[in-house]
Every structure is written in structure tokens, then in C-alpha cells.
C-alpha atoms as a PDB file:
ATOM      1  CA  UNK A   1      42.336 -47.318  28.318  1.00  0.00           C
ATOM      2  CA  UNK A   2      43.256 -45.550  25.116  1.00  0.00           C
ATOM      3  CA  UNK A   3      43.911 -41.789  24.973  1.00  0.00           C
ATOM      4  CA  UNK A   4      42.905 -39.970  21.956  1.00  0.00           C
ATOM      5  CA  UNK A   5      44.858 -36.479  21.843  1.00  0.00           C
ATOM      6  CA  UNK A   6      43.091 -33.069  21.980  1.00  0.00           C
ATOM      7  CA  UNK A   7      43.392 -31.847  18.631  1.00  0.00           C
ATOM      8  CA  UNK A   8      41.575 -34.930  17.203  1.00  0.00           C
ATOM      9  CA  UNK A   9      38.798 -34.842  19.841  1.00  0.00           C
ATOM     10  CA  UNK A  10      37.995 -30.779  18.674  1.00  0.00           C
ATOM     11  CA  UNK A  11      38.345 -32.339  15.180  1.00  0.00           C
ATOM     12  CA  UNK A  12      36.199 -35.194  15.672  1.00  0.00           C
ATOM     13  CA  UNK A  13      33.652 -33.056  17.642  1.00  0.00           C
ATOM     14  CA  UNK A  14      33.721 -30.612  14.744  1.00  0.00           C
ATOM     15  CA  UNK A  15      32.678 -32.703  12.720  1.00  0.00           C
ATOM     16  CA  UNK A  16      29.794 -34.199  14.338  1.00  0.00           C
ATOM     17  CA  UNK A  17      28.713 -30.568  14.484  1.00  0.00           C
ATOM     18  CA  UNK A  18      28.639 -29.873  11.363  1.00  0.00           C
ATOM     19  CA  UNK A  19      27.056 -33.301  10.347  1.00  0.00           C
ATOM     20  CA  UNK A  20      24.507 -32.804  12.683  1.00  0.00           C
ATOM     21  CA  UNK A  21      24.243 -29.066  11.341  1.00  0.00           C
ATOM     22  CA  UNK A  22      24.422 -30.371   7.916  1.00  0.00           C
ATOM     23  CA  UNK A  23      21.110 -33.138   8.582  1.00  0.00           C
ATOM     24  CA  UNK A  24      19.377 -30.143  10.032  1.00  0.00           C
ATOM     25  CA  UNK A  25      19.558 -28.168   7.088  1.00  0.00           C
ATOM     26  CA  UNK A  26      18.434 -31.253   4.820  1.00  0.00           C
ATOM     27  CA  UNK A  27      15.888 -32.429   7.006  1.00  0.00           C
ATOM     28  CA  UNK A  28      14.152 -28.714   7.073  1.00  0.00           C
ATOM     29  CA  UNK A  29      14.536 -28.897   2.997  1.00  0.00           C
ATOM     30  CA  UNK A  30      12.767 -31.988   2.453  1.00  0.00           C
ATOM     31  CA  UNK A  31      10.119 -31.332   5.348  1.00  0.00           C
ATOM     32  CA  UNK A  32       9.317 -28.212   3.354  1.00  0.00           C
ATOM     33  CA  UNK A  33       9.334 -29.322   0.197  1.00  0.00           C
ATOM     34  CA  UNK A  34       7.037 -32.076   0.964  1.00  0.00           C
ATOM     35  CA  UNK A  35       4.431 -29.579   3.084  1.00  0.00           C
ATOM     36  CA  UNK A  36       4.631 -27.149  -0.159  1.00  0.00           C
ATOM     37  CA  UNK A  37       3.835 -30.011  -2.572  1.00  0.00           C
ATOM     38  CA  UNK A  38       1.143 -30.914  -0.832  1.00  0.00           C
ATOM     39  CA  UNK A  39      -0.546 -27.066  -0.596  1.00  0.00           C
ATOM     40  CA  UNK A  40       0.504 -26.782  -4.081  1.00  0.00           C
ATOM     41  CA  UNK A  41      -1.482 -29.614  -5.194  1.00  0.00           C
ATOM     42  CA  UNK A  42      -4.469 -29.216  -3.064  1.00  0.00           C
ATOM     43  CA  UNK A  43      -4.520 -25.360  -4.412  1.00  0.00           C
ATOM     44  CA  UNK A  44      -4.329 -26.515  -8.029  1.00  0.00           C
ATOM     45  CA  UNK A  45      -6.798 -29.344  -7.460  1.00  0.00           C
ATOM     46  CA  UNK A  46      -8.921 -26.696  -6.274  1.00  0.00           C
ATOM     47  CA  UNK A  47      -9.264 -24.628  -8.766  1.00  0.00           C
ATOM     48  CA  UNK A  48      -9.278 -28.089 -11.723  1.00  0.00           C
ATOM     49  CA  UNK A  49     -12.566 -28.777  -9.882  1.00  0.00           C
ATOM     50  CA  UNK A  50     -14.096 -25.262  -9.905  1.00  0.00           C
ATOM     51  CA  UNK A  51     -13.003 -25.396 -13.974  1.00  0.00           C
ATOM     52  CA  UNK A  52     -14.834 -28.024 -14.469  1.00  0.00           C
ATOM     53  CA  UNK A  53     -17.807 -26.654 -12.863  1.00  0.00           C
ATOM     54  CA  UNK A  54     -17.590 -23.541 -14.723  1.00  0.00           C
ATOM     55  CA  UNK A  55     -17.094 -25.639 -18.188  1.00  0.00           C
ATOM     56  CA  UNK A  56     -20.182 -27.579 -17.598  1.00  0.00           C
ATOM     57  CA  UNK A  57     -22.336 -24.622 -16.971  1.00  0.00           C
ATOM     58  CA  UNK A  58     -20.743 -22.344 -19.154  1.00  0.00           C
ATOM     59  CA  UNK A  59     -23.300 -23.306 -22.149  1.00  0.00           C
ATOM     60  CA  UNK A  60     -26.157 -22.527 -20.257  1.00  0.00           C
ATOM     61  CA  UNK A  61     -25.132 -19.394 -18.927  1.00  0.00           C
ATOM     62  CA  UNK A  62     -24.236 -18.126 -22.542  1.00  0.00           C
ATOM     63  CA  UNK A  63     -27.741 -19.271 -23.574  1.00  0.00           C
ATOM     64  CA  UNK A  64     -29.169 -17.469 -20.581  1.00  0.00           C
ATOM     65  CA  UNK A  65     -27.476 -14.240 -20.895  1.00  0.00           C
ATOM     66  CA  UNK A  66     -27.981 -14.656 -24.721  1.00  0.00           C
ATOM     67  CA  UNK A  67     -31.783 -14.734 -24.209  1.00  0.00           C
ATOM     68  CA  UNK A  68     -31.854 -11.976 -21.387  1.00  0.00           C
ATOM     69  CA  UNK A  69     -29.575  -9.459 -23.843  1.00  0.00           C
ATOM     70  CA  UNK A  70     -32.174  -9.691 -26.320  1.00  0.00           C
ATOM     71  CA  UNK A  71     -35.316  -8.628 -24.423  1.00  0.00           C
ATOM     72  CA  UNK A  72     -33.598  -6.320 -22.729  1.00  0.00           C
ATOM     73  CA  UNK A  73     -32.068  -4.672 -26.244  1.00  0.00           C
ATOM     74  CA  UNK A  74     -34.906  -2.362 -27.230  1.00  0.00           C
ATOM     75  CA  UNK A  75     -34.451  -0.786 -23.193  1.00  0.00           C
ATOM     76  CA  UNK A  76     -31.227  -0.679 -23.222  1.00  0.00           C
ATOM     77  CA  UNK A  77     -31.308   1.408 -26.207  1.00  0.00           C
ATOM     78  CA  UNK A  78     -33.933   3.811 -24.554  1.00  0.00           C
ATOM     79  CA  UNK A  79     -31.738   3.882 -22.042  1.00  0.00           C
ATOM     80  CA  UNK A  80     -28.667   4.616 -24.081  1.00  0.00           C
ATOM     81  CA  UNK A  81     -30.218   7.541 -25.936  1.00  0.00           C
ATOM     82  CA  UNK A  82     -31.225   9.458 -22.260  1.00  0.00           C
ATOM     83  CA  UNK A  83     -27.656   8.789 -20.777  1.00  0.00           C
ATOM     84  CA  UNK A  84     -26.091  10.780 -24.053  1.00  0.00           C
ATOM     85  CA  UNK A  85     -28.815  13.429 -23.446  1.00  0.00           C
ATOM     86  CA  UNK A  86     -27.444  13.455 -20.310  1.00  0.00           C
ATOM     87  CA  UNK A  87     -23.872  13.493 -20.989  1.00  0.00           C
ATOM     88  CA  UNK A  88     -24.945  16.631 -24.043  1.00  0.00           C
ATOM     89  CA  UNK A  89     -27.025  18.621 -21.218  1.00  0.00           C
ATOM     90  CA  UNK A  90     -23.664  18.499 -18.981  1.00  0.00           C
ATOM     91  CA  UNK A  91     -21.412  19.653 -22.194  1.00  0.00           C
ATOM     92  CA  UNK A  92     -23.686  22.653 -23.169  1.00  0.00           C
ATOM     93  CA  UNK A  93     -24.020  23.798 -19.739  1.00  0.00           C
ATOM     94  CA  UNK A  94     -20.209  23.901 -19.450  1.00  0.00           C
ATOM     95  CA  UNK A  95     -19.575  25.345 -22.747  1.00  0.00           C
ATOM     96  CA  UNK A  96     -22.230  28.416 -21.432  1.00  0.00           C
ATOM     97  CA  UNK A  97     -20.945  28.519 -18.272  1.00  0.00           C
ATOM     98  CA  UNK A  98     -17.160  28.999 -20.050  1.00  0.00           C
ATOM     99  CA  UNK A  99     -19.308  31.752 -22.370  1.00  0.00           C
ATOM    100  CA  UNK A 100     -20.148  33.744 -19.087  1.00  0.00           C
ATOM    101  CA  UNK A 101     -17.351  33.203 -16.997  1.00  0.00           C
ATOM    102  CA  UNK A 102     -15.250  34.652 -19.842  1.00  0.00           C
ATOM    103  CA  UNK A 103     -17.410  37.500 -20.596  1.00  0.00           C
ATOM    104  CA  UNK A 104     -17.561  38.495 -16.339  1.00  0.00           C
ATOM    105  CA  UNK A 105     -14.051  38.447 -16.670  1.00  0.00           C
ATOM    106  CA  UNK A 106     -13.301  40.758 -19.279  1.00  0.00           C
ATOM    107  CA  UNK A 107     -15.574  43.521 -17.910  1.00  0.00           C
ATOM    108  CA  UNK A 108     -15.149  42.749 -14.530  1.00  0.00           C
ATOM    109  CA  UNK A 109     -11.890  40.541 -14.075  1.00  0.00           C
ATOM    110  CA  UNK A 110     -12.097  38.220 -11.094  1.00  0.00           C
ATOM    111  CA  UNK A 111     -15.353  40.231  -9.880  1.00  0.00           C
ATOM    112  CA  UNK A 112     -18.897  38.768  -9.352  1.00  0.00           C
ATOM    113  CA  UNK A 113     -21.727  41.053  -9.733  1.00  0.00           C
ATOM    114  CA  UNK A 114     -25.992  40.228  -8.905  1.00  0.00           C
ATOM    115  CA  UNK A 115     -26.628  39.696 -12.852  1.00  0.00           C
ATOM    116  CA  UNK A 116     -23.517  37.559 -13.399  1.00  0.00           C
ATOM    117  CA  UNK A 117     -24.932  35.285 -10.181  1.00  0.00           C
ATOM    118  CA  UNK A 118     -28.377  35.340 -11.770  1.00  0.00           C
ATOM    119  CA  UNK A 119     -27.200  33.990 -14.637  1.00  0.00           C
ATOM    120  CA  UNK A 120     -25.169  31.137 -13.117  1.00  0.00           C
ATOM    121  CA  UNK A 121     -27.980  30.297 -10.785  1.00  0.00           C
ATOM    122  CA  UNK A 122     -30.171  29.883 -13.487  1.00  0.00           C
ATOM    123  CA  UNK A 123     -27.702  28.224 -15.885  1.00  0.00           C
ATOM    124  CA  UNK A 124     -27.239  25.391 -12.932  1.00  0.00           C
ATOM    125  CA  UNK A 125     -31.346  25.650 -12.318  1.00  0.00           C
ATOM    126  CA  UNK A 126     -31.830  24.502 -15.672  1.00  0.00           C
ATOM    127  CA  UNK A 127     -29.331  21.874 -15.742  1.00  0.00           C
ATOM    128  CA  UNK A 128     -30.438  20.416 -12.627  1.00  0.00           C
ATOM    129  CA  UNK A 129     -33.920  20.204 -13.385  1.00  0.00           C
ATOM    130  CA  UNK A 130     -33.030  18.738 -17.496  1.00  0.00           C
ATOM    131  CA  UNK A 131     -31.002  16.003 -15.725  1.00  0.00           C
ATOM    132  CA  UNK A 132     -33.747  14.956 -13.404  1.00  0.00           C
ATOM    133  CA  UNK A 133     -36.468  14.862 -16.270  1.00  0.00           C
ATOM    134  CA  UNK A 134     -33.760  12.464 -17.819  1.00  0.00           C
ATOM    135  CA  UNK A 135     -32.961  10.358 -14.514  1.00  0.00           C
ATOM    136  CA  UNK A 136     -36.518  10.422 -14.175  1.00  0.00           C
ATOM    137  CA  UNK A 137     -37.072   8.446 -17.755  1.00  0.00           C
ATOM    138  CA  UNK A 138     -34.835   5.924 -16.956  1.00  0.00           C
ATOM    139  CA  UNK A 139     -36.273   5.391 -13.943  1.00  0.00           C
ATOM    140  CA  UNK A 140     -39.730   4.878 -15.916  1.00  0.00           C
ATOM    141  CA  UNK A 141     -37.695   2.597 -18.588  1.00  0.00           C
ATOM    142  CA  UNK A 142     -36.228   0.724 -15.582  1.00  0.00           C
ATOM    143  CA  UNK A 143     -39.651   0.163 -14.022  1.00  0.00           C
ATOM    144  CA  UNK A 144     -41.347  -1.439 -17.304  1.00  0.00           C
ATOM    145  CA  UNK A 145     -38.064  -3.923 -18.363  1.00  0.00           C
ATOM    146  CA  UNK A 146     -38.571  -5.037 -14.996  1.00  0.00           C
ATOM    147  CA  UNK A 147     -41.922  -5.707 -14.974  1.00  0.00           C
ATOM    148  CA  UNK A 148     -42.101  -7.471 -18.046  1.00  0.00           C
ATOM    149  CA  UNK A 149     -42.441 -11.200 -17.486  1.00  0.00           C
ATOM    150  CA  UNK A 150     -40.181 -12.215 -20.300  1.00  0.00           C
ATOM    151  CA  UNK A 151     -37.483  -9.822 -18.933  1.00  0.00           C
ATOM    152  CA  UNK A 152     -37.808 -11.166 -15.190  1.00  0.00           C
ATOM    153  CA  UNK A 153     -38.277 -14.844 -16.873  1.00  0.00           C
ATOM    154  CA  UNK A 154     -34.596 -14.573 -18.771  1.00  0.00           C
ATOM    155  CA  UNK A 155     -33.003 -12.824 -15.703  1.00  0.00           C
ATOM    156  CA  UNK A 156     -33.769 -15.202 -13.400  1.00  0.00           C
ATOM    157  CA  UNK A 157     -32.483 -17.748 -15.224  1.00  0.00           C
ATOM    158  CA  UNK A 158     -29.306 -16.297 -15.363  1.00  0.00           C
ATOM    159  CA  UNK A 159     -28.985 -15.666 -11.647  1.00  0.00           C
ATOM    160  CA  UNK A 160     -30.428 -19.323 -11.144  1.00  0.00           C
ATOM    161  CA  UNK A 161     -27.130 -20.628 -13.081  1.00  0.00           C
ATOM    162  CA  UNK A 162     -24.969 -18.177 -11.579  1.00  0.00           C
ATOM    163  CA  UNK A 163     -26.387 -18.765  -7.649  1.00  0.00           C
ATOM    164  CA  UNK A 164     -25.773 -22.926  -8.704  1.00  0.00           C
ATOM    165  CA  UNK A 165     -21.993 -21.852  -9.722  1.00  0.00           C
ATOM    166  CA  UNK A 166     -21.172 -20.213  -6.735  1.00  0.00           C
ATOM    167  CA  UNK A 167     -22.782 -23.037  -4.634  1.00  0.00           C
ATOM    168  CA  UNK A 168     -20.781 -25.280  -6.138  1.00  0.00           C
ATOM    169  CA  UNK A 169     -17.564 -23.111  -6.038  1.00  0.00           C
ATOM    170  CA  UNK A 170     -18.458 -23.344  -2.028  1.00  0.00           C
ATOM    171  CA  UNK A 171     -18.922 -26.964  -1.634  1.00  0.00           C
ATOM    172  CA  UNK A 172     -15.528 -27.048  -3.375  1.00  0.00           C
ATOM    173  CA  UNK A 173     -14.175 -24.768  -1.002  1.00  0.00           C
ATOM    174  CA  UNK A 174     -15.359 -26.385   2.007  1.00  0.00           C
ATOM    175  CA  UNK A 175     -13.915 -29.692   0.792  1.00  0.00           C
ATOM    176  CA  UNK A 176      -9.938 -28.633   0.507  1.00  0.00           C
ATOM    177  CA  UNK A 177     -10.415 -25.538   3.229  1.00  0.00           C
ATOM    178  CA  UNK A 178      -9.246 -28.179   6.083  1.00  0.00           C
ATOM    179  CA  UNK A 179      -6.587 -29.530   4.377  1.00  0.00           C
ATOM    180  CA  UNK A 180      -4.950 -26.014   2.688  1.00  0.00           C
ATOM    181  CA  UNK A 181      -5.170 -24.284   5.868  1.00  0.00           C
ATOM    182  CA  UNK A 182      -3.710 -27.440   7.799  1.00  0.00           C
ATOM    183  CA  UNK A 183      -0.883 -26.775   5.290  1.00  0.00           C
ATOM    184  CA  UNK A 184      -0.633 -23.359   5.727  1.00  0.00           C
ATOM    185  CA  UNK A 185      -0.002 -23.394   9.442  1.00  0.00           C
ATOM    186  CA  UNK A 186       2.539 -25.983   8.655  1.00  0.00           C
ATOM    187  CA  UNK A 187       4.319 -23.734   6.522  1.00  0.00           C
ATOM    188  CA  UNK A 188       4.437 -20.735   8.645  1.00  0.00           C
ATOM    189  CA  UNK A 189       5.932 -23.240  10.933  1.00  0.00           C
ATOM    190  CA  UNK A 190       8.639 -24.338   8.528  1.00  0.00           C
ATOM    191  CA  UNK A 191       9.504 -20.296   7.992  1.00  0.00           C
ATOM    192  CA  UNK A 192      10.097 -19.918  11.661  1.00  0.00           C
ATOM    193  CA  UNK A 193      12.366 -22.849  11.734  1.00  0.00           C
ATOM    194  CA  UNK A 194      13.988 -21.521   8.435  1.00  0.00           C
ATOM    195  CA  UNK A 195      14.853 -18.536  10.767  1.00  0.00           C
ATOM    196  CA  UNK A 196      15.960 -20.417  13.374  1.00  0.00           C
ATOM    197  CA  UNK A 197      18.012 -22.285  11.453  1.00  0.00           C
ATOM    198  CA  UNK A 198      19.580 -19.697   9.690  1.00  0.00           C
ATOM    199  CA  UNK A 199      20.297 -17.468  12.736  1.00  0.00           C
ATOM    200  CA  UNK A 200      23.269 -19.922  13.005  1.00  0.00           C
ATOM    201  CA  UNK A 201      24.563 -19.830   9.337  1.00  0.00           C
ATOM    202  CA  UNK A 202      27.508 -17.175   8.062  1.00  0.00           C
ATOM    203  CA  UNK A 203      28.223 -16.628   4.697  1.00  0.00           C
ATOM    204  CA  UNK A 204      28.484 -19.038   1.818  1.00  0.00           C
ATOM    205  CA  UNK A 205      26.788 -21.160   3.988  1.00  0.00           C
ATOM    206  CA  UNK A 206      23.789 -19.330   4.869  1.00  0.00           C
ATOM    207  CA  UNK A 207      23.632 -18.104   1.007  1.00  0.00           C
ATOM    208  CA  UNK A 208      23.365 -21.890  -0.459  1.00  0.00           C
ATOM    209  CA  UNK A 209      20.707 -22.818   2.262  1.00  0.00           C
ATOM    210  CA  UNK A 210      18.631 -19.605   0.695  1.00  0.00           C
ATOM    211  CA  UNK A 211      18.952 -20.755  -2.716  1.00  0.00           C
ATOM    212  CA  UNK A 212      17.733 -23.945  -2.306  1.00  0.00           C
ATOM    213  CA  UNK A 213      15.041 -22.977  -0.194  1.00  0.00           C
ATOM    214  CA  UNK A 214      14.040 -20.364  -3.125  1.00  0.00           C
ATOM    215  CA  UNK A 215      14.170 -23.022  -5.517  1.00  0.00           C
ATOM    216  CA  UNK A 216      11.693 -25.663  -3.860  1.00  0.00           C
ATOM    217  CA  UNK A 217       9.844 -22.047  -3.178  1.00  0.00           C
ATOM    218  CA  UNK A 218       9.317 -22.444  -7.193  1.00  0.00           C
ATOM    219  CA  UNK A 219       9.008 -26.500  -7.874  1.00  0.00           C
ATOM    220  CA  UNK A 220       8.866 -27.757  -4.878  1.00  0.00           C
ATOM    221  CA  UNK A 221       7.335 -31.268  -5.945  1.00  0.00           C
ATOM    222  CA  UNK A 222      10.275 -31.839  -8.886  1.00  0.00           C
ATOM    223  CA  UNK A 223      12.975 -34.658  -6.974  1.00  0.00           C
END
């Protein structure tokens, strides 16, 4: 029987180490990159199909929203005109408030007094009640776009085409959610492998088994 000495037994078994070490390495790089391809595509073939769904309603939402914009144009504007009353009523009550704050303070420094209260009580009183007479209109304005038929005609339109789009988004959804999430598990596996994996790499070693897993992390479906 022939007797192989020492040294080239550690060598030999050395080297089935690292070839075994080496085809661990590889075969975790090309599992990967296949499993990321495939979540990659499914993701992008995803959203392709909800792009086209968009693209073929898109015309008839514009229309929609087109017609809905211009019957509600005149209460808008109403509505525009109150919310700048609204926004003047806060500024003047501010710029009086300022006015007697100042005044309090140069005859009185940081002291209140009953007629300095009054004042602000009825400054905020007036304020208050302005802002509700306005809240109030819009309210009123609010009440007759919505009852008008043409108004609730256009608007329901619009949520008709948007309620279709987002059924559609959901079928789409439905049909890759399976597969993507099948993918994702298998992932998170590969990761925890990855750790494994590298728990027994040092150095240059461990470094080069990064990069290249960083790399397929970017185009993983490029040979």
C-alpha cells in the first residue's frame, strides 16, 4: 500500500477546503443573483402593467377632471374670495393686537390692567365671530356646488375612473403578490446564508465576496 507523506496530505486537504470553500461562495453568488433577477423582474413587470393601465385611462380622467374644474370654477372663486377675507380678518386683528400690546407696554410695561383685558377680549370676540360668518359662507357655497346635478354628474365621473384605476392597480397586485413575496423570503434566506458564509472569511477574502455580492445587489440579471 502506498504512503503519501504528511505534509502533502495537510496540502492536499487544504486544498479541498478551500475548493469546497471556494464552490460555496460561487454557488451562494449565482443562487442570489438568480432569486434577485427574478424579484427584479416581477417588480418591474409590475409596475409596466399598472403604466399601462394608467396610460389607457389617463385621457378620460383629464376629460373628467377637465369637465368637473369648470363647473366647479365660479365656486371655487366664491370660495377663494372668503378664504382671503379670512386670511385679512387674521392680519388686522394681529396688527391691532401688536397696536395694544405696544401701547400696555409703554404705560404699563409687562402689566395687564381690566381695560387692557377688555380690549383684547373684545379684539378676539370680534375675530372669532368675523371668521365664523366666513366659515359659515363656505359652508353655504359648499352646500349648493354639491347639490348641483352637473357638479355631482362631473365628480362622479371622475371618482368612477379613479375607483376603476385602483381596481385594476389591485388585480395587478394580487397577480405578482405570490410570486414577489415567494422571492422575498428567498432572499432574506440568501442574507442569512451570506452571514453564515462570511462568518468564516478574513480579509481580502471576505472583502471580494462583499463586492461581488454588492454588485449583483445593482445588476443582478447582467452574466
Amino acid at each position: 500500500m502506498m504512503r503519501f507523506p504528511k505534509y502533502i496530505l495537510y496540502v492536499v486537504s487544504l486544498i479541498v477546503y478551500f475548493s469546497s470553500c471556494q464552490d460555496e461562495k460561487q454557488q451562494w453568488l449565482n443562487k442570489y443573483a438568480e432569486i434577485k433577477c427574478a424579484y427584479i423582474s416581477d417588480t418591474i413587470n409590475k409596475a409596466n402593467d399598472k403604466s399601462v393601465i394608467i396610460k389607457e385611462s389617463i385621457k378620460e380622467k383629464e376629460a373628467a377632471e377637465k369637465n368637473l374644474s369648470k363647473v366647479n370654477a365660479v365656486y371655487k372663486s366664491e370660495i377663494k374670495l372668503l378664504e382671503e377675507k379670512i386670511i385679512k380678518e387674521n392680519s388686522e386683528y394681529l396688527k391691532k393686537y401688536r397696536t395694544e400690546s405696544d401701547k400696555q407696554s409703554d404705560l404699563y410695561g409687562h402689566f395687564s390692567t381690566p381695560a387692557y383685558e377688555k380690549k383684547m377680549y373684545a379684539l378676539k370676540l370680534s375675530l372669532a365671530k368675523n371668521i365664523e360668518a366666513y366659515n359659515g359662507q363656505i359652508e353655504q357655497i359648499k352646500m349648493q356646488r354639491d347639490a348641483d346635478s352637473k357638479y355631482k354628474q362631473c365628480h362622479d365621473q371622475v371618482q368612477k375612473i379613479t375607483n376603476s384605476i385602483l381596481e385594476e392597480e389591485k388585480k395587478i397586485d394580487t397577480k405578482y403578490k405570490t410570486s414577489i413575496d415567494s422571492l422575498q423570503k428567498l432572499l432574506n434566506e440568501q442574507n442569512s446564508k451570506f452571514n453564515d458564509i462570511a462568518a468564516n472569511l478574513k480579509g481580502s477574502e471576505l472583502l471580494d465576496f462583499k463586492l461581488k455580492r454588492d454588485k449583483l445587489k445593482e445588476n443582478p440579471c447582467i452574466k
